[in-house]
N, C-alpha and C. Protein backbone atom coordinates (compact mmCIF):
# COMPACT_ATOMS: atom_id res chain seq x y z
N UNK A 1 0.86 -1.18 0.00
CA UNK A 1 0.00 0.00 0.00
C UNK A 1 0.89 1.23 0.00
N UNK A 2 0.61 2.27 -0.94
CA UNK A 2 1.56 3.37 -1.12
C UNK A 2 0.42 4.89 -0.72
N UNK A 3 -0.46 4.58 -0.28
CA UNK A 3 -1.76 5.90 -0.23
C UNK A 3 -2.07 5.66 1.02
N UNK A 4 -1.39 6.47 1.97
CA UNK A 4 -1.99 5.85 3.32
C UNK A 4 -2.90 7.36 3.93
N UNK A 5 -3.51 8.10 2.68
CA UNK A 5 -4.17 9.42 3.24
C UNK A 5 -5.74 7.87 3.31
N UNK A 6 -6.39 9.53 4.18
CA UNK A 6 -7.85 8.55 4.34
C UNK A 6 -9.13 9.12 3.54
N UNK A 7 -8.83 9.24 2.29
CA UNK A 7 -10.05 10.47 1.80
C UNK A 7 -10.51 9.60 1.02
N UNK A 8 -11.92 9.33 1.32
CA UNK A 8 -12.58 8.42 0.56
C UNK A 8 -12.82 7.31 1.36
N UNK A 9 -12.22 6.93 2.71
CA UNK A 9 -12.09 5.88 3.15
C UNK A 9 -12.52 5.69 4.42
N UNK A 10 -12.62 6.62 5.38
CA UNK A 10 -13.83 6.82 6.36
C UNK A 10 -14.49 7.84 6.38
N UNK A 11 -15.58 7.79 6.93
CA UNK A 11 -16.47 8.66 7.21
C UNK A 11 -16.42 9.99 7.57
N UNK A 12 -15.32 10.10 7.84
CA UNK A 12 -14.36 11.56 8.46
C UNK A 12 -13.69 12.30 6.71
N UNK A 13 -13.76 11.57 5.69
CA UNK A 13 -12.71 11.63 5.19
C UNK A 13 -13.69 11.60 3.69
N UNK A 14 -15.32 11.04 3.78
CA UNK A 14 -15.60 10.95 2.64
C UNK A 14 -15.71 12.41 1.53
N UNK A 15 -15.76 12.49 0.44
CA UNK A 15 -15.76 13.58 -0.46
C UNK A 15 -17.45 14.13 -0.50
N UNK A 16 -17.82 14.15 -1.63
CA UNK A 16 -19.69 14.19 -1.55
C UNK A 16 -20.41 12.96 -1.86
N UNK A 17 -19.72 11.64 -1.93
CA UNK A 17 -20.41 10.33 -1.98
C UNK A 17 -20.66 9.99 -0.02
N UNK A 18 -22.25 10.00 0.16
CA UNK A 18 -22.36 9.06 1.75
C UNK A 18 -21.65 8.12 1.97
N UNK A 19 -21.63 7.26 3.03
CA UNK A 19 -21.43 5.93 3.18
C UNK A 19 -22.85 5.34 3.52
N UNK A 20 -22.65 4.06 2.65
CA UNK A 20 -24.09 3.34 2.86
C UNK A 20 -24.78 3.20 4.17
N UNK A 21 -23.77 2.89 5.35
CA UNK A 21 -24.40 2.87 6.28
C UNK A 21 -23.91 3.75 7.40
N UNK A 22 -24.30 5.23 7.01
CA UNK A 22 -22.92 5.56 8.44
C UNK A 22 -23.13 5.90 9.74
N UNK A 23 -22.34 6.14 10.80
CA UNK A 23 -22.22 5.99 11.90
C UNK A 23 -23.60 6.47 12.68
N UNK A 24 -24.49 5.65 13.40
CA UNK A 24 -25.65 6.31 14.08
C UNK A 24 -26.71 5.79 13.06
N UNK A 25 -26.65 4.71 11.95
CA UNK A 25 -27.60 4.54 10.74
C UNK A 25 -28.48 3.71 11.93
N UNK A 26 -30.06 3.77 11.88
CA UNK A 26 -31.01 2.87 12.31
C UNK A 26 -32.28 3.61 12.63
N UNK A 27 -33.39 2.65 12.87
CA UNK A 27 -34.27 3.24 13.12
C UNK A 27 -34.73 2.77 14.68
N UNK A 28 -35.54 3.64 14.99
CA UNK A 28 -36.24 3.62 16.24
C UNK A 28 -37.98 3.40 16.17
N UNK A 29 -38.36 3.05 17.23
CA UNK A 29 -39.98 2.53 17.81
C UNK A 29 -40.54 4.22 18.18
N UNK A 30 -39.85 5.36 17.96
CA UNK A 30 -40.21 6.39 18.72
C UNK A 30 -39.31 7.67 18.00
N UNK A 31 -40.00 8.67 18.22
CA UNK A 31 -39.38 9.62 17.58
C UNK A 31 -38.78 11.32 18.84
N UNK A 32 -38.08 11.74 18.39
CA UNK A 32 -37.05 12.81 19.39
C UNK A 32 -37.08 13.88 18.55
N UNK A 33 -36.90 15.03 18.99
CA UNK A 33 -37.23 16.45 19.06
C UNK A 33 -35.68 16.96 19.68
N UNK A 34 -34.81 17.50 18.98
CA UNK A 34 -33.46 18.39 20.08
C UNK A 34 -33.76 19.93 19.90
N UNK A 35 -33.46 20.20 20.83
CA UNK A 35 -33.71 21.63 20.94
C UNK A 35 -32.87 22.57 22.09
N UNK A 36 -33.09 24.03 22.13
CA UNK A 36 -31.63 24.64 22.92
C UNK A 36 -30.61 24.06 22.86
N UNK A 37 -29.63 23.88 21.66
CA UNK A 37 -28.15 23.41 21.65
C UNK A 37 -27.64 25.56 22.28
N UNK A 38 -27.00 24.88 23.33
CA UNK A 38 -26.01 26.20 23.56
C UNK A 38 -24.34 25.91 24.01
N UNK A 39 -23.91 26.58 23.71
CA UNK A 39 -22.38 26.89 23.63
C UNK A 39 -21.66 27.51 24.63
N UNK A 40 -20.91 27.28 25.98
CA UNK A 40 -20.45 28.22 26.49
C UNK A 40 -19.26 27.54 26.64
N UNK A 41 -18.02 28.93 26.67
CA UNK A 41 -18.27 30.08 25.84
C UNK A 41 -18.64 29.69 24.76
N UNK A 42 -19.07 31.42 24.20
CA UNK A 42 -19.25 31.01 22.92
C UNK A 42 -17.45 31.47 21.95
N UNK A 43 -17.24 32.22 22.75
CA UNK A 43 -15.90 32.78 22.35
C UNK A 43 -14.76 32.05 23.48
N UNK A 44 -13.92 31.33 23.14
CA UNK A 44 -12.91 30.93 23.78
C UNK A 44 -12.10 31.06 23.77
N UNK A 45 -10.62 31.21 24.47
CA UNK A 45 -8.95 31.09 24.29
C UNK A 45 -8.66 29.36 23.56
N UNK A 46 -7.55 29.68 23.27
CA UNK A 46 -7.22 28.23 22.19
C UNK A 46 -7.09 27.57 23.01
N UNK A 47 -6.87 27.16 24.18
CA UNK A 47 -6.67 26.16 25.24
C UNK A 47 -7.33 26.07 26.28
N UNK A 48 -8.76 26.17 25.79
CA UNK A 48 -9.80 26.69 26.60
C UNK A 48 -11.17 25.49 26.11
N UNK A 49 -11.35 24.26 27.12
CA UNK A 49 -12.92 23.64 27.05
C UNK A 49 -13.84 24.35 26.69
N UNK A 50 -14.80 23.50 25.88
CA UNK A 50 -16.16 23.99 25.57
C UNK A 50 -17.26 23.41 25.97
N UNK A 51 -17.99 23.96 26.73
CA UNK A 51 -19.47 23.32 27.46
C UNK A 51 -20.44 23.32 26.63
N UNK A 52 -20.70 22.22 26.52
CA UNK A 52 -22.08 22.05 25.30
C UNK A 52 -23.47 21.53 26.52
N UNK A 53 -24.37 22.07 25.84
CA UNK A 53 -25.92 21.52 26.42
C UNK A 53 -26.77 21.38 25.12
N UNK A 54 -27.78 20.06 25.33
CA UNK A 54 -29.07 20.12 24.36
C UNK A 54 -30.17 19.37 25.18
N UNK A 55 -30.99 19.60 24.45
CA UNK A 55 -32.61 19.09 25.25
C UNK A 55 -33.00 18.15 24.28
N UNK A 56 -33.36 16.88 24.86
CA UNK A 56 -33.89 16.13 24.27
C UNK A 56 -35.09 15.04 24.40
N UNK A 57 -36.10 15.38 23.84
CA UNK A 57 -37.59 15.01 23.98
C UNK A 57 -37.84 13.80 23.18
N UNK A 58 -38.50 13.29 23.98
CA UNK A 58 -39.32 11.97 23.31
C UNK A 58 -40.59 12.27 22.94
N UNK A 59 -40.84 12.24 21.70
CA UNK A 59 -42.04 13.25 20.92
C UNK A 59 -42.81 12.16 20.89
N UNK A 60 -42.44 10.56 20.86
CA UNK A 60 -43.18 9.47 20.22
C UNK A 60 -44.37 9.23 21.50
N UNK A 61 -44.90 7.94 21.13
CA UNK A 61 -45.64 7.63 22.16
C UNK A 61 -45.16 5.86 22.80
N UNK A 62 -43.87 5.96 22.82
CA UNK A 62 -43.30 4.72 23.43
C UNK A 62 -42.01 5.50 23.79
N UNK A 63 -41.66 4.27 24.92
CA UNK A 63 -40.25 4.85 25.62
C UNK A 63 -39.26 4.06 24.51
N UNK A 64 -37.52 5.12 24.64
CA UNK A 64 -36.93 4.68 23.81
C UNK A 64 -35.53 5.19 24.37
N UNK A 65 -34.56 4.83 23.22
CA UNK A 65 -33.44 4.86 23.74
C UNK A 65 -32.46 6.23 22.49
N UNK A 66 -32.04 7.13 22.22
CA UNK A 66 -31.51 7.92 21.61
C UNK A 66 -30.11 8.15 21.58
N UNK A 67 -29.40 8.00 20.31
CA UNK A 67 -27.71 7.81 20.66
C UNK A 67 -27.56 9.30 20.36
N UNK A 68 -27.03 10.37 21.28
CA UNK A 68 -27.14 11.74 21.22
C UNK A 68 -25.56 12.22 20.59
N UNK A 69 -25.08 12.44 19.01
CA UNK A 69 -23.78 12.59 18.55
C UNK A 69 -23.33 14.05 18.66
N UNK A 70 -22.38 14.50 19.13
CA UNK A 70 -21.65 15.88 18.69
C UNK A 70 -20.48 15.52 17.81
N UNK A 71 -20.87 16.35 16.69
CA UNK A 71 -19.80 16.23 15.59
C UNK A 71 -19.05 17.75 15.59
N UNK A 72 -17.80 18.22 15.56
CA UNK A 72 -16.95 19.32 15.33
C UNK A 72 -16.67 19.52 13.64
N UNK A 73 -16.44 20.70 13.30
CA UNK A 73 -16.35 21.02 11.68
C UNK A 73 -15.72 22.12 12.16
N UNK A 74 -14.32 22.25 11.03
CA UNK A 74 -13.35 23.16 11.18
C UNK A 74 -14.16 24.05 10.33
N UNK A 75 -13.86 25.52 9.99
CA UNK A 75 -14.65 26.24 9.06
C UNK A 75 -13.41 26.60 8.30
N UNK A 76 -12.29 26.48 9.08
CA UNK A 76 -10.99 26.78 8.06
C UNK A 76 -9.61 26.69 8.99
N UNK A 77 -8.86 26.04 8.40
CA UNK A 77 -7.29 24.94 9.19
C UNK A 77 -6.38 25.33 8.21
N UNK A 78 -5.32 25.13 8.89
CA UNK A 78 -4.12 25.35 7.64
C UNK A 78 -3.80 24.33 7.50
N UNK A 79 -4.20 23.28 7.88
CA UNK A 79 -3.74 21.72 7.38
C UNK A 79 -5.52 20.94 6.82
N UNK A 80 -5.24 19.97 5.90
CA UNK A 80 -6.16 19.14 5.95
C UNK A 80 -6.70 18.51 7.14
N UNK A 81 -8.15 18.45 7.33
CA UNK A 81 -8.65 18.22 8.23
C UNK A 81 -10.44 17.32 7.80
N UNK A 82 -10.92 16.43 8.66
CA UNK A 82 -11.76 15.62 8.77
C UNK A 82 -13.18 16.67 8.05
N UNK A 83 -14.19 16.28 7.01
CA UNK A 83 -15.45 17.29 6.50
C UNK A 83 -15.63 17.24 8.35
N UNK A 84 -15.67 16.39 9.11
CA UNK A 84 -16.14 16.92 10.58
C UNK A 84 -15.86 15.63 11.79
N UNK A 85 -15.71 15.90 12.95
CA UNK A 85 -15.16 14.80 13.38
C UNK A 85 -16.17 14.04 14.85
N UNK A 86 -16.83 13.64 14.99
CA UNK A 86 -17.13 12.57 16.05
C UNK A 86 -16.41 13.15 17.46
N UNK A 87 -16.63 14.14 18.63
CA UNK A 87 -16.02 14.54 19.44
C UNK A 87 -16.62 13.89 20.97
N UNK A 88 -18.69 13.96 20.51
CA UNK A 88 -18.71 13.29 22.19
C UNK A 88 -20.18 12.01 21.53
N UNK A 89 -20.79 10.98 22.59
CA UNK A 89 -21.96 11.07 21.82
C UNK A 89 -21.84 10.16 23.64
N UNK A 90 -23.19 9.87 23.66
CA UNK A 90 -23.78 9.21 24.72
C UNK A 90 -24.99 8.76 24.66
N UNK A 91 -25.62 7.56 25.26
CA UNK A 91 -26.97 6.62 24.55
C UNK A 91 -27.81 7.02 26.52
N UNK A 92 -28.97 7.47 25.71
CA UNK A 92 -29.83 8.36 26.37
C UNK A 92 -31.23 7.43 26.48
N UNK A 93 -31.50 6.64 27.73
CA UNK A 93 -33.29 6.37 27.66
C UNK A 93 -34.24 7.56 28.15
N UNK A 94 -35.24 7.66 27.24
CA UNK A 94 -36.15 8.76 27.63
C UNK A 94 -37.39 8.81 27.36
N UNK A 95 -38.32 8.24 28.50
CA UNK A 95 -39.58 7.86 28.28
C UNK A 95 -40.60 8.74 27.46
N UNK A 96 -41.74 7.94 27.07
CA UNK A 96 -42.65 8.37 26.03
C UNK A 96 -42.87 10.10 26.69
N UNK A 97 -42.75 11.11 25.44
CA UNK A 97 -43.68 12.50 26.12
C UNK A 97 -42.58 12.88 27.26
N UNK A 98 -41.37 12.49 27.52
CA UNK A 98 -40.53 13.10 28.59
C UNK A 98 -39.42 13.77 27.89
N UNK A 99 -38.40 14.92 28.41
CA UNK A 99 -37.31 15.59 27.76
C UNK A 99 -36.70 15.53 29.09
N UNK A 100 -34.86 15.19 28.00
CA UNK A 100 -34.01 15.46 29.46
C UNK A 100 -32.96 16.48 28.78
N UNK A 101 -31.97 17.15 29.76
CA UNK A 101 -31.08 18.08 29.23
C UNK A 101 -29.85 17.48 29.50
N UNK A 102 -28.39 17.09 28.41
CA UNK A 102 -27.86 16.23 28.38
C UNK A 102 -26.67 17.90 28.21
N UNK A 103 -25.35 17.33 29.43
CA UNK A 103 -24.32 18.48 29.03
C UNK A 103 -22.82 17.38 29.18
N UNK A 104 -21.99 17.95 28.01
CA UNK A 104 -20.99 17.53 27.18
C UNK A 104 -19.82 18.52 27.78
N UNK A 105 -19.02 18.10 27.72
CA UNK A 105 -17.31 18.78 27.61
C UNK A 105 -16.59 18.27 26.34
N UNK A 106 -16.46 19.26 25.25
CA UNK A 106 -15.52 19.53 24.19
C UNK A 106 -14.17 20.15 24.70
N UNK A 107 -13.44 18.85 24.89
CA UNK A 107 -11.93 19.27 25.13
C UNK A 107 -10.95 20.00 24.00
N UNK A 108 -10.31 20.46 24.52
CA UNK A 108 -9.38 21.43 23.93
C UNK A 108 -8.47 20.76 22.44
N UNK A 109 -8.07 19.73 23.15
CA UNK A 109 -7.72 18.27 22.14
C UNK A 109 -7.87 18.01 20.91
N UNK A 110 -9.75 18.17 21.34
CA UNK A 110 -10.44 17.51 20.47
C UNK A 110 -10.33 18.81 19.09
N UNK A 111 -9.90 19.56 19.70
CA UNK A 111 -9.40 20.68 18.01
C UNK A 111 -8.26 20.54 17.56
N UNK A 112 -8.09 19.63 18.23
CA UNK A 112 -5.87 19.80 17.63
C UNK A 112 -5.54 19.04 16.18
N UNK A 113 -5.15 19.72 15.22
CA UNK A 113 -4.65 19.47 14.29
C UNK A 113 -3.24 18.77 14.27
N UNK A 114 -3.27 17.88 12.64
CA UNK A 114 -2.02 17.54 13.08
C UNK A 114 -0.48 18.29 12.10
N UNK A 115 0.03 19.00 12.44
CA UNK A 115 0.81 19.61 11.13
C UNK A 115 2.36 19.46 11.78
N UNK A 116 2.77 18.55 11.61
CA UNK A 116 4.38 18.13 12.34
C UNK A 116 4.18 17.73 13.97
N UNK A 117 3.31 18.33 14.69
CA UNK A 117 2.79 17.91 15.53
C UNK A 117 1.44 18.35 15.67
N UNK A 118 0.75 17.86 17.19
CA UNK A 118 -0.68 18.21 17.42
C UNK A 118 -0.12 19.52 17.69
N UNK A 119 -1.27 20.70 17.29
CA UNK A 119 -1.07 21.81 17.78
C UNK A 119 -2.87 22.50 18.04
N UNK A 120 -3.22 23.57 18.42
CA UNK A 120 -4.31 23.98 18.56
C UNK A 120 -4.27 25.15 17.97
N UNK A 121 -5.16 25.84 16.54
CA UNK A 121 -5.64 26.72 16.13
C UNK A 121 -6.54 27.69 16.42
N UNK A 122 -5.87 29.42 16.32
CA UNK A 122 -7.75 30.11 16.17
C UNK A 122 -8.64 29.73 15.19
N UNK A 123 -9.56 30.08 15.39
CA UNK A 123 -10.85 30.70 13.88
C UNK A 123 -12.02 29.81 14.45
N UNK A 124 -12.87 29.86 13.65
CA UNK A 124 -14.54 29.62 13.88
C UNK A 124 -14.68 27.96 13.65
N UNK A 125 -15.25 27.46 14.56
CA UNK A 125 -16.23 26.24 14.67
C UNK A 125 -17.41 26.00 14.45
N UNK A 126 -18.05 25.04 13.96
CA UNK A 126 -19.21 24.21 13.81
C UNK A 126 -19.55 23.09 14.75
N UNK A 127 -20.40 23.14 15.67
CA UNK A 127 -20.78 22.09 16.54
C UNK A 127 -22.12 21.68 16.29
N UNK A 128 -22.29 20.31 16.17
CA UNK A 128 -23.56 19.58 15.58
C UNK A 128 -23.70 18.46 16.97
N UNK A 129 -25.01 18.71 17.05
CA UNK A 129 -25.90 17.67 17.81
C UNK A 129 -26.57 17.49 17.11
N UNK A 130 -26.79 15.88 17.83
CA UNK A 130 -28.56 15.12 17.20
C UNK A 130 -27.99 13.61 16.92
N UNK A 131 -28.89 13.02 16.94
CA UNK A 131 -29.04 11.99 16.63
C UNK A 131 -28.44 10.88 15.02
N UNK A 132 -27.79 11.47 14.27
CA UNK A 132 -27.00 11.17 13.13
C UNK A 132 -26.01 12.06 13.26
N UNK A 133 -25.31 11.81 11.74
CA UNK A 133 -24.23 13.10 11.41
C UNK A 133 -25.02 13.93 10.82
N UNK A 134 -24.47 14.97 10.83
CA UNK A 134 -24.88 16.10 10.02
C UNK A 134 -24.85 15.97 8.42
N UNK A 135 -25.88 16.35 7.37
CA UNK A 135 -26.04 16.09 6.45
C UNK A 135 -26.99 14.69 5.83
N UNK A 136 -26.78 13.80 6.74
CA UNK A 136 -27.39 11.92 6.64
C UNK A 136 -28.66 12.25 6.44
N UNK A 137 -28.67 11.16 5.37
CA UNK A 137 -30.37 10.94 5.24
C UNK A 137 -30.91 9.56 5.41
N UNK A 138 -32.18 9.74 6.29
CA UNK A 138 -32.59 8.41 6.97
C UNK A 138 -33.62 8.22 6.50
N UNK A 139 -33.76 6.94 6.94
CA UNK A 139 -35.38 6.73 6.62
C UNK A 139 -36.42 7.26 7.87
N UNK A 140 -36.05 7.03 9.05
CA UNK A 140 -36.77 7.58 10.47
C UNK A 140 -35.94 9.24 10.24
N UNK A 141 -37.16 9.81 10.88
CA UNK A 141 -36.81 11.51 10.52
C UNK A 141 -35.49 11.61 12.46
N UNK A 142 -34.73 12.95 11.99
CA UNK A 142 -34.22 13.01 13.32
C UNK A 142 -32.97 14.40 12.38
N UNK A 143 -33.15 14.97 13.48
CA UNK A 143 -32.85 16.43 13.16
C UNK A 143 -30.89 16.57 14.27
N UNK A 144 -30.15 17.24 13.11
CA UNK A 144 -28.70 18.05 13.69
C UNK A 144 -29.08 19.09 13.80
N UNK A 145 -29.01 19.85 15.11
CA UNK A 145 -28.84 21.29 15.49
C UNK A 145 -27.25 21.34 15.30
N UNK A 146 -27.37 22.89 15.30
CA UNK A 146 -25.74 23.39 14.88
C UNK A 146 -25.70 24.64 15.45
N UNK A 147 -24.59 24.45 15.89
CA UNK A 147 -24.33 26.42 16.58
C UNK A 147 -22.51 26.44 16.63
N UNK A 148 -22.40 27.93 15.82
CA UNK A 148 -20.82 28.18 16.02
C UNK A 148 -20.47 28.58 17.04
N UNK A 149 -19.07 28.62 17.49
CA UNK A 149 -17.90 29.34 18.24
C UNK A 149 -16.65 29.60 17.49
N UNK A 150 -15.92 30.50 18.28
CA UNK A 150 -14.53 31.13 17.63
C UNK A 150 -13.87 30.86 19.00
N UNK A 151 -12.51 30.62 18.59
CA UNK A 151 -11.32 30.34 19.13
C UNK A 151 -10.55 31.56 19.06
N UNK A 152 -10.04 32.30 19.77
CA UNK A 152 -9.28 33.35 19.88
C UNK A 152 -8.13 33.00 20.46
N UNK A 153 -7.06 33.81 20.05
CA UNK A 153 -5.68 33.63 20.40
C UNK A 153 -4.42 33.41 19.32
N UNK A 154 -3.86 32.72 19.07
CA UNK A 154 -2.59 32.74 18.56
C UNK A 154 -2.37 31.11 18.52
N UNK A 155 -1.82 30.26 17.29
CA UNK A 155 -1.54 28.70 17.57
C UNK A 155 -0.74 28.35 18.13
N UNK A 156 -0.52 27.09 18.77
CA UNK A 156 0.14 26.50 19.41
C UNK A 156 0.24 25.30 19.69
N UNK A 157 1.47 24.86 20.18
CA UNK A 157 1.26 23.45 20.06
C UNK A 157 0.56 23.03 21.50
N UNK A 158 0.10 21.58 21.48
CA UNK A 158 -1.07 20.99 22.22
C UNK A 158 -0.21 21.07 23.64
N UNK A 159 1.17 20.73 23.47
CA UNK A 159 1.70 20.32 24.92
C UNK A 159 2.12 21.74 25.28
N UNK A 160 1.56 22.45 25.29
CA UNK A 160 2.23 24.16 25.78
C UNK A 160 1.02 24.31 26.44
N UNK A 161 -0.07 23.55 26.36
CA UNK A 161 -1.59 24.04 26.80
C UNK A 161 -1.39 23.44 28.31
């Protein structure tokens, strides 16, 4: 093997062809509603956690179980980087007609590029909740909320943080 890039070859990495089945593919007995995705901060230092929250309702009329994904999307890197990357997800039961509020830590890490080493970049983010990836089309309906942040500061590498 002489091509050891990954473009085309996972899910992180595909071009504008899906993957047949990708990560979070299935259906459910019950249907979910996300709502209030918020961001704090919304403005951060480069070596600075991000607190995520979302609400999530069981709209159906049976109890069920919901795999809740946060996906990250660079908006612009000086290195090649993932269309978006898989950062937290957690499997949620939440009875018929009930909503719970589910909160996440987006580590600092989880932005680090790799360009001779890991390092951490400014500029603007994309954070996606919900129940698939962002963009997927299912056969059971189920909705990505999205809300940006910006990274302020100057780059650096990961182990200076």
């Amino acid at each position: 093997m002489e091509n050891y890039t990954m473009e085309g070859r996972t899910y992180r990495y595909y071009g504008q062809d899906a993957p047949l089945y990708p990560f979070g593919y299935g259906l459910s007995y019950t249907t979910f509603q996300y709502r209030d995705l918020v961001l704090s901060p919304p403005v951060l230092p480069v070596c600075a956690n991000l607190s995520v929250s979302v609400v999530l309702e069981n709209t159906g009329q049976r109890d069920g179980e919901e795999v809740v994904q946060l996906y990250l999307r660079w908006e612009q890197s000086s290195v090649p980087v993932p269309r978006w990357q898989l950062v937290a997800f957690r499997r949620v039961a939440v009875p018929a007609g009930r909503e719970t509020k589910l909160s996440f830590q987006v580590v600092a890490e989880q932005r680090a590029v790799w360009a001779q080493d890991w390092r951490l970049e400014p500029g603007t983010f994309t954070l996606f909740a919900g129940g698939q990836q962002p963009g997927q089309q299912m056969r059971a309906p189920s909705e990505v909320l999205s809300a940006r942040f910006t990274v302020t500061g100057t780059a650096r590498p990961l182990r200076r943080c």
